[in-house]
Protein backbone atom coordinates (compact mmCIF):
# COMPACT_ATOMS: atom_id res chain seq x y z
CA UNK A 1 -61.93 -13.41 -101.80
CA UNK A 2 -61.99 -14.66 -105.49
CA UNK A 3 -65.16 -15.90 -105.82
CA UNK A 4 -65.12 -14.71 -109.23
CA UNK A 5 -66.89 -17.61 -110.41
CA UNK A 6 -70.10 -17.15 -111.52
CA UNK A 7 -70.39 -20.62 -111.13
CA UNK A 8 -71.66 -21.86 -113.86
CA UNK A 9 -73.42 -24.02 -113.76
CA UNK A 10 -73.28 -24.45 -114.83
CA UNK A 11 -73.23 -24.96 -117.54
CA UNK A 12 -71.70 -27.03 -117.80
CA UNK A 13 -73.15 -29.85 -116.64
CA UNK A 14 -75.32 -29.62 -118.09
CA UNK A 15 -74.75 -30.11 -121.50
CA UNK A 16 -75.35 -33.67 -121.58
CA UNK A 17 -76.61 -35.49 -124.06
CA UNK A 18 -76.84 -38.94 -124.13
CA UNK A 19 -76.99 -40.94 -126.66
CA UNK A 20 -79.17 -43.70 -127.48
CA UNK A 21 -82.66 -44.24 -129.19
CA UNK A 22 -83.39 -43.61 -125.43
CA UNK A 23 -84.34 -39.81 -125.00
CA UNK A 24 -83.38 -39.57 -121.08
CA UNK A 25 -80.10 -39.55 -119.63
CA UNK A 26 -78.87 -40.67 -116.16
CA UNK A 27 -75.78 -38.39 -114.98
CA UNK A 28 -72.94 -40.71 -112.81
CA UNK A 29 -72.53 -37.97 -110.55
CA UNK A 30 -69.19 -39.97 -109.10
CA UNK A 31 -67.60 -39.95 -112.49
CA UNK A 32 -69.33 -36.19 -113.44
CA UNK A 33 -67.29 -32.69 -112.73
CA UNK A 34 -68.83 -29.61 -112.55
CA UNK A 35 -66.25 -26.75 -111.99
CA UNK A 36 -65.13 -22.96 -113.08
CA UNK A 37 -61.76 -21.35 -113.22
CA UNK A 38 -60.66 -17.96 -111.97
CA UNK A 39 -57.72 -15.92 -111.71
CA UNK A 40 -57.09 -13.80 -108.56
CA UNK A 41 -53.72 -11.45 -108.80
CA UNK A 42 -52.33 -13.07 -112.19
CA UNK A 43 -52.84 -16.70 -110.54
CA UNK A 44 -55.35 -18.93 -111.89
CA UNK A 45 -57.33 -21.17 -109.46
CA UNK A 46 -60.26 -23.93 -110.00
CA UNK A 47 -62.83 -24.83 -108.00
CA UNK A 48 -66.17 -27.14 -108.18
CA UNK A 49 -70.01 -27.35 -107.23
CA UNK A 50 -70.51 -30.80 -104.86
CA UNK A 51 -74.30 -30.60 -105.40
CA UNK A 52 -75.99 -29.94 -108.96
CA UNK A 53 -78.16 -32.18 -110.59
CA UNK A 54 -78.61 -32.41 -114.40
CA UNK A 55 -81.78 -33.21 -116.67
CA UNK A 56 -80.78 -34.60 -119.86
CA UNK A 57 -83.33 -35.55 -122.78
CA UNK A 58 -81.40 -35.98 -125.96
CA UNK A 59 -81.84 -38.32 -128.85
CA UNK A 60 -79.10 -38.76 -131.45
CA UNK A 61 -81.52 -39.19 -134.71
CA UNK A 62 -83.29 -35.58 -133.35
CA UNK A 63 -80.28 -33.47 -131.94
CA UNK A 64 -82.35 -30.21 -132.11
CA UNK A 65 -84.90 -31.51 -129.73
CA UNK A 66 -82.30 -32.07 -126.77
CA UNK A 67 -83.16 -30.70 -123.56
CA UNK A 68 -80.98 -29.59 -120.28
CA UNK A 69 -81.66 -28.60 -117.33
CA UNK A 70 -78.51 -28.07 -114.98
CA UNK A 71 -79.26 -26.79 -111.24
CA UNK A 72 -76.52 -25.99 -108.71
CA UNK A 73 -76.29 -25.45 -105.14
CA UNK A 74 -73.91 -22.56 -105.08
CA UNK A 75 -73.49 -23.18 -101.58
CA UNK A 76 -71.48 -26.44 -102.38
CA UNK A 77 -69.06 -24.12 -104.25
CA UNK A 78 -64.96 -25.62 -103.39
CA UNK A 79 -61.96 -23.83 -104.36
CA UNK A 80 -59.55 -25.97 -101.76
CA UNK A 81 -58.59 -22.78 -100.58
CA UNK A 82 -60.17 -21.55 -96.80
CA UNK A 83 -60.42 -17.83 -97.63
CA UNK A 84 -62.31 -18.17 -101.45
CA UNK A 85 -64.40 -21.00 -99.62
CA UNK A 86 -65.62 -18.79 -96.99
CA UNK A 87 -65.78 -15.63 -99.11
CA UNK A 88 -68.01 -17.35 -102.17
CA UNK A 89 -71.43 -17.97 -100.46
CA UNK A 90 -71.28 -14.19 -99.43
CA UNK A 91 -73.32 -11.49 -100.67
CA UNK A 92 -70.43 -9.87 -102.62
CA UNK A 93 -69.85 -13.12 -104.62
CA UNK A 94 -72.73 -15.68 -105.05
CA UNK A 95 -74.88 -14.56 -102.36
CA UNK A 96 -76.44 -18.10 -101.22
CA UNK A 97 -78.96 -16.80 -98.53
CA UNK A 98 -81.10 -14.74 -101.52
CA UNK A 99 -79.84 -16.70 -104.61
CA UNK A 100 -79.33 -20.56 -103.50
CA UNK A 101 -79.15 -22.60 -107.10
CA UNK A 102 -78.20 -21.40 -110.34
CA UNK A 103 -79.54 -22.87 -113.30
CA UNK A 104 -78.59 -23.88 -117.07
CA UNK A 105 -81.11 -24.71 -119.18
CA UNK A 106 -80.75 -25.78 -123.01
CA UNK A 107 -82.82 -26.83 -125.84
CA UNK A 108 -81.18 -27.88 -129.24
CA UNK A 109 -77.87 -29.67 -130.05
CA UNK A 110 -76.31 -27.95 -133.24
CA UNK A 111 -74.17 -30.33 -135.09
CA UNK A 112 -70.83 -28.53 -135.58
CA UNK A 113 -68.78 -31.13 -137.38
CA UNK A 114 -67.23 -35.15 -135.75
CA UNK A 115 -68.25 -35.03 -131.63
CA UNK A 116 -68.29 -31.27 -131.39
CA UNK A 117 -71.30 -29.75 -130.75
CA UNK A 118 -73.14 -26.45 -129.62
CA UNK A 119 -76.31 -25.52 -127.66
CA UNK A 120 -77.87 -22.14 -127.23
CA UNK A 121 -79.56 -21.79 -123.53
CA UNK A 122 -79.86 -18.92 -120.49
CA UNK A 123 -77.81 -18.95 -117.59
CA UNK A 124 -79.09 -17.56 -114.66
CA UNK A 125 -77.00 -16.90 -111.40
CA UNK A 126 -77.90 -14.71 -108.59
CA UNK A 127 -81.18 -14.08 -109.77
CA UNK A 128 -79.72 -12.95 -113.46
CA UNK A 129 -80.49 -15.03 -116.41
CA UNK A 130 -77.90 -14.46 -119.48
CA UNK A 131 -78.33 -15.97 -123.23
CA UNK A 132 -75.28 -17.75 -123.52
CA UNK A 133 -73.82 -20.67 -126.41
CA UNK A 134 -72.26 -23.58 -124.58
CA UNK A 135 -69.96 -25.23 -126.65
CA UNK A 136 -69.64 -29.11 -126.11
CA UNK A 137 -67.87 -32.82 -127.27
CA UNK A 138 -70.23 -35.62 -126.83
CA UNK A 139 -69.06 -38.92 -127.23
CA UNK A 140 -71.09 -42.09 -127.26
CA UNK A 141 -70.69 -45.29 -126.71
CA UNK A 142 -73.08 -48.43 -126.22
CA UNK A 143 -75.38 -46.60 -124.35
CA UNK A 144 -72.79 -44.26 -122.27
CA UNK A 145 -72.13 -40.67 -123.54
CA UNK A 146 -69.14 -38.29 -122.40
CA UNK A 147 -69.59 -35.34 -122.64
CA UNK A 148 -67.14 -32.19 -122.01
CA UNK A 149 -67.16 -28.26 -122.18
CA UNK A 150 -66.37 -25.20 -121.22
CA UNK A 151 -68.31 -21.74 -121.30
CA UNK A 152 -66.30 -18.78 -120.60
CA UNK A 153 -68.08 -15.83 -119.05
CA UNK A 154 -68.19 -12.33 -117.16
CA UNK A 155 -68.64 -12.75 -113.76
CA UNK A 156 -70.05 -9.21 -113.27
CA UNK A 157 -72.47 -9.40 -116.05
CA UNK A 158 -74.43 -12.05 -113.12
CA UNK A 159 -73.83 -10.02 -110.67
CA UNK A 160 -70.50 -12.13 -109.39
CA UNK A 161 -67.99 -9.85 -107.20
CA UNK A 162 -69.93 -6.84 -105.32
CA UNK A 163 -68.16 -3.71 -103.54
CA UNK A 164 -64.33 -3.49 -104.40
CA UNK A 165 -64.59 -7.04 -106.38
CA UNK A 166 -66.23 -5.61 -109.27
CA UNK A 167 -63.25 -4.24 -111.36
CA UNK A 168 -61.42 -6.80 -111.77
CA UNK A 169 -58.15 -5.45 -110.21
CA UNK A 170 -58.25 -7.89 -108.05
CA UNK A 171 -60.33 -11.24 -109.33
CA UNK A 172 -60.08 -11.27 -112.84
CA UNK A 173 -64.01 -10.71 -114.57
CA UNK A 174 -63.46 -13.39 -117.04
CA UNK A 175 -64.40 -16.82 -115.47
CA UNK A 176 -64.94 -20.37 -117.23
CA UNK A 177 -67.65 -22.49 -116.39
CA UNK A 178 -66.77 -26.23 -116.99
CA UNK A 179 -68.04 -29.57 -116.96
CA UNK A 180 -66.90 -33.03 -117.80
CA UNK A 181 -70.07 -35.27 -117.59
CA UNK A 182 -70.79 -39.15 -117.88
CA UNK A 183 -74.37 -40.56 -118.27
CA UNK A 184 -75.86 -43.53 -118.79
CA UNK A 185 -79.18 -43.81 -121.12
CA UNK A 186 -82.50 -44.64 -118.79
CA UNK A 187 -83.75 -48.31 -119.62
């Protein structure tokens, strides 16, 4: 019953910027994760989104003109375990009959010293849309950029864990939202 995750887009996948005098980025979904981690009782879990599709414009010479767009079918939520599977499309947790995708969207890079970088967007999950700072590496090489982070939120300021999940007693209300992302730039 842990479906603490406010998924998270994420987030996380989001963050992906490319690099090349090419603006637009093509995510390798095969090689891409898009995940969150949780903690239910004292034990941490991980799970991932399946389906999410990322919009990356991003130019290295113009950083603060990058642009993301993450969306996620919360539906394709996997933990590996039966019970959080079942329980995370439910209304106490992501609720995927009235809130189907969550989004991430980004506009800016902010140089923060070698490959590490920052990016100031609005996450939105269940309907809620938060002002959140993803932090982010980015390398690039020959046209290929990776691209890794990790955005650590409160699942119950998106509405995440309904009824008795909402303390945290149970499923902790801290919940990261991660992504490790490879992209190729458009010809």
């Amino acid at each position: 019953m842990m479906k603490a995750f406010a998924c998270i887009p994420l987030i996380a996948a989001l963050l992906w910027g490319g690099t090349a005098s090419a603006a637009e980025w093509n995510v390798d979904a095969a090689r891409s994760r898009l995940g969150f981690v949780g903690s239910q009782g004292g034990s941490p879990f991980e799970g991932k989104f399946t389906r999410w599709s990322a919009r990356i414009d991003y130019d290295p010479a113009k950083p603060e003109a990058a642009k993301v767009t993450v969306d996620i079918d919360m539906a394709s939520a996997q933990t590996g375990d039966a019970q959080k599977d079942q329980s995370l499309p439910g209304a106490e947790w992501f609720d995927t009959k009235a809130f189907p995708k969550a989004r991430f969207e980004a506009a800016g890079f902010k140089t923060k010293g070698a490959n590490a970088f920052e990016t100031p967007g609005t996450l939105t999950i269940r309907g809620m849309g938060k002002s959140v700072v993803l932090p982010f590496t980015l390398d690039l090489t020959s046209g290929q950029a990776h691209a890794k982070g990790r955005l650590d939120i409160v699942r119950t300021d998106f509405g995440v864990g309904q009824g008795e999940w909402k303390s945290g007693d149970m499923v902790a209300l801290q919940v990261a939202v991660t992504f490790d992302l490879e992209a190729v730039a458009k010809p």
